[in-house]
C-alpha atoms as a PDB file:
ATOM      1  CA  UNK A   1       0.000   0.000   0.000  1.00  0.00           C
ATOM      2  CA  UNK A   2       3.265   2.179   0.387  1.00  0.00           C
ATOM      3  CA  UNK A   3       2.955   3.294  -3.622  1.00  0.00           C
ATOM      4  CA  UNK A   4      -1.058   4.050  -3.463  1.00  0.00           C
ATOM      5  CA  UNK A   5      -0.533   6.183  -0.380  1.00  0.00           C
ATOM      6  CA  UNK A   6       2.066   8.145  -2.605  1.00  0.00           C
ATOM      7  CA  UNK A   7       0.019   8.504  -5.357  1.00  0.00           C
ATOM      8  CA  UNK A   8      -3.238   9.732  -3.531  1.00  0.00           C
ATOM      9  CA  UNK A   9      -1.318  11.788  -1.351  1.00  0.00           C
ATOM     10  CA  UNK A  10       1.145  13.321  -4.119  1.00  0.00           C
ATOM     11  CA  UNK A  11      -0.842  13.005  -7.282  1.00  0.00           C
ATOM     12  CA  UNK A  12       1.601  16.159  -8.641  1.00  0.00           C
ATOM     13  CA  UNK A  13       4.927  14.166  -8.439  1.00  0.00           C
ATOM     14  CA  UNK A  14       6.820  14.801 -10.913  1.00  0.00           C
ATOM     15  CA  UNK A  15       9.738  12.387 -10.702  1.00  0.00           C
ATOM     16  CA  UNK A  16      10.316   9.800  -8.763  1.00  0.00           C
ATOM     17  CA  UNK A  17      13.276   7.461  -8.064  1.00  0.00           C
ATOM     18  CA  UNK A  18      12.627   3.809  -6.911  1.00  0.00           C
ATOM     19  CA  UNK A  19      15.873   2.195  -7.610  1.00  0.00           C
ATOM     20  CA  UNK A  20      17.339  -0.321  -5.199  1.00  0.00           C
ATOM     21  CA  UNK A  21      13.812  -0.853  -3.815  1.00  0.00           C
ATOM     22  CA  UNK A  22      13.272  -4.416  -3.082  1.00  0.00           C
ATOM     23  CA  UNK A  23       9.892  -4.569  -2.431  1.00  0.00           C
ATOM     24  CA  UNK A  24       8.669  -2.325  -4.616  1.00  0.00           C
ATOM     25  CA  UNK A  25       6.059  -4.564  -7.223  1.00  0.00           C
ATOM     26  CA  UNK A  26       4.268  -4.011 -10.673  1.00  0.00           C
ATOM     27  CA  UNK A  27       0.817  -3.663  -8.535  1.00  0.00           C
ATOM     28  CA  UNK A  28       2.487  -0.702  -6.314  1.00  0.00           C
ATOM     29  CA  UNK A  29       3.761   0.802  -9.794  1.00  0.00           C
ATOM     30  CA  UNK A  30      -0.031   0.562 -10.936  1.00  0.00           C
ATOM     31  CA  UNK A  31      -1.386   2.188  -8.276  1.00  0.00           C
ATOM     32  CA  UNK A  32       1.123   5.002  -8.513  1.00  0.00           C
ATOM     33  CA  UNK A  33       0.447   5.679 -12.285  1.00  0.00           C
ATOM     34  CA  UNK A  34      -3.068   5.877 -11.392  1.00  0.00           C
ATOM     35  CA  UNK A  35      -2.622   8.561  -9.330  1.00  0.00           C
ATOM     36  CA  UNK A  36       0.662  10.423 -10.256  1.00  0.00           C
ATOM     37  CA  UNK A  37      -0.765  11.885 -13.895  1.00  0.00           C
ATOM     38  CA  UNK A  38       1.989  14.194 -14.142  1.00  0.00           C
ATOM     39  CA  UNK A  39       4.672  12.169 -13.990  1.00  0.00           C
ATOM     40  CA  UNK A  40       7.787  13.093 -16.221  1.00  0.00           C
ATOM     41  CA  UNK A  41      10.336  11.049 -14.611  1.00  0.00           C
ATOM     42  CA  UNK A  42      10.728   7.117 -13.122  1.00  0.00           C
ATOM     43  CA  UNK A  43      14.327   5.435 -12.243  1.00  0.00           C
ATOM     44  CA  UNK A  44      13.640   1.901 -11.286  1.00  0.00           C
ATOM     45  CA  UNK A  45      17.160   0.072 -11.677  1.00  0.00           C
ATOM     46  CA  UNK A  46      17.458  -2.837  -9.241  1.00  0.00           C
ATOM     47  CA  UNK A  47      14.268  -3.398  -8.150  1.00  0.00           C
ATOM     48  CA  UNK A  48      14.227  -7.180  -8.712  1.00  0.00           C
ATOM     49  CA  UNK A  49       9.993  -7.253  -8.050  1.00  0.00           C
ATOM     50  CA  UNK A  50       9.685  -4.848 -10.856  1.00  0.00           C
ATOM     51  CA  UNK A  51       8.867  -6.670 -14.316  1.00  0.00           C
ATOM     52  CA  UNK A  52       8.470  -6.127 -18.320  1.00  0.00           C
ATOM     53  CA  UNK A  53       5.129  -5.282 -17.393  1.00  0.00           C
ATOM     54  CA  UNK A  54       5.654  -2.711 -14.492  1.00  0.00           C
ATOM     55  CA  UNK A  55       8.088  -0.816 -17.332  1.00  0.00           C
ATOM     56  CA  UNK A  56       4.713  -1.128 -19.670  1.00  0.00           C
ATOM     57  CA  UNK A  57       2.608   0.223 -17.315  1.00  0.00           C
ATOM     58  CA  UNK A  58       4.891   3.241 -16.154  1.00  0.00           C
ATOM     59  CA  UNK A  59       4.853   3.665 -19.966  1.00  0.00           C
ATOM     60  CA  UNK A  60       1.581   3.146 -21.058  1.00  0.00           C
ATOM     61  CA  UNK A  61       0.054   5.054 -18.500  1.00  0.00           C
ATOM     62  CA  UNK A  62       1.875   8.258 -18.152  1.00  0.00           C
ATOM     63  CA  UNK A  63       1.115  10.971 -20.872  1.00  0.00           C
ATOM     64  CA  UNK A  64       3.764  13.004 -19.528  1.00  0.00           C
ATOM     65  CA  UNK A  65       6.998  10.579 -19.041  1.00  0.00           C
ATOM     66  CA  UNK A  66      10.183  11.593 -20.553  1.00  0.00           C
ATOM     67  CA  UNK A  67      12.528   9.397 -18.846  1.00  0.00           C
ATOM     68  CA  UNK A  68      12.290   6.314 -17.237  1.00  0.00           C
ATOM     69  CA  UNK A  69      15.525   4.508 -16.214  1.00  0.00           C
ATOM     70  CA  UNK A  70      15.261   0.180 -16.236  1.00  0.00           C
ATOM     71  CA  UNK A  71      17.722  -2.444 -16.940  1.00  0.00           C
ATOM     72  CA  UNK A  72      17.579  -3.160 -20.751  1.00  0.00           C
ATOM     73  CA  UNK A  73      15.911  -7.260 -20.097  1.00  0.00           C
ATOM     74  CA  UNK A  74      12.913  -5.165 -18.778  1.00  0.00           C
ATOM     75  CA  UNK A  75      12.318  -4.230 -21.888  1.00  0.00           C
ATOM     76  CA  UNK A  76       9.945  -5.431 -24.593  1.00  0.00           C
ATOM     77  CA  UNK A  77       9.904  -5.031 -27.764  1.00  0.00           C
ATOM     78  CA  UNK A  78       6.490  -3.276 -28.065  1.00  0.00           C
ATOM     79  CA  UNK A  79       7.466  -1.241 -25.032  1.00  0.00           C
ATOM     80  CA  UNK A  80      10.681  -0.335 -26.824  1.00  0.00           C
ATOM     81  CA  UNK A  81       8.629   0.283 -30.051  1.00  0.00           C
ATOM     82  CA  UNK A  82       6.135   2.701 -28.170  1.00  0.00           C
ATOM     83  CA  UNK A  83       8.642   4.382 -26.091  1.00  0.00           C
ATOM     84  CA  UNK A  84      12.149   4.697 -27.622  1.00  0.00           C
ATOM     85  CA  UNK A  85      12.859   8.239 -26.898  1.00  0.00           C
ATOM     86  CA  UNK A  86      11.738   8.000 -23.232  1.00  0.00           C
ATOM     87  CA  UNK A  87      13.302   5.001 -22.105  1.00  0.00           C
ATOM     88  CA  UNK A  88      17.267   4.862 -20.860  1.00  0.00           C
ATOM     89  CA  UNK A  89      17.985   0.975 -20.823  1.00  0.00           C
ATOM     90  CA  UNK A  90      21.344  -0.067 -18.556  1.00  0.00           C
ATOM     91  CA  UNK A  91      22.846  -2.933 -19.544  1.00  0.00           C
ATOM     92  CA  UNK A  92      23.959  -4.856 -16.796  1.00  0.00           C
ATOM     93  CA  UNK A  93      25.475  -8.633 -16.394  1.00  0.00           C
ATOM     94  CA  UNK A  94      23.082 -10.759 -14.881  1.00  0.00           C
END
């Protein structure tokens, strides 16, 4: 519930950084899109909960992203295909 508390209680947040966030999951990332409509920025490197899909939803969902930092095997094709210019892939050894 940590992420939908954020996004009710900040819905003007304009960047956020999650990285090295265990627990943080692709539900909590939902429930912060919902809310956060004016989000431009999202780091989530290293958050090992966070999947292809969370990256699609941060994506998807947010008219107003610009950046959003993930390790490059989060990363789908379509998502790559829709959001190319937003997206800053690391490439890390796994």
């Amino acid at each position: 519930m940590g992420l939908a508390a954020l996004g009710e209680g900040c819905p003007y947040l304009k960047d956020i950084v999650l990285s090295h966030c265990r627990k943080i999951t692709d539900i909590g990332l939902g429930y912060l899109v919902k809310h956060c409509t004016k989000l431009e920025s999202c780091h989530m490197v290293y958050c090992p909960s966070i999947t292809a899909a969370g990256v699609a939803t941060v994506v998807s969902s947010c008219i107003n992203i610009r950046k959003v930092l993930v390790e490059k095997w989060k990363v789908t094709q379509r998502t790559r295909r829709r959001a190319a210019p937003v997206l800053t892939e690391l490439c890390l050894e796994v």
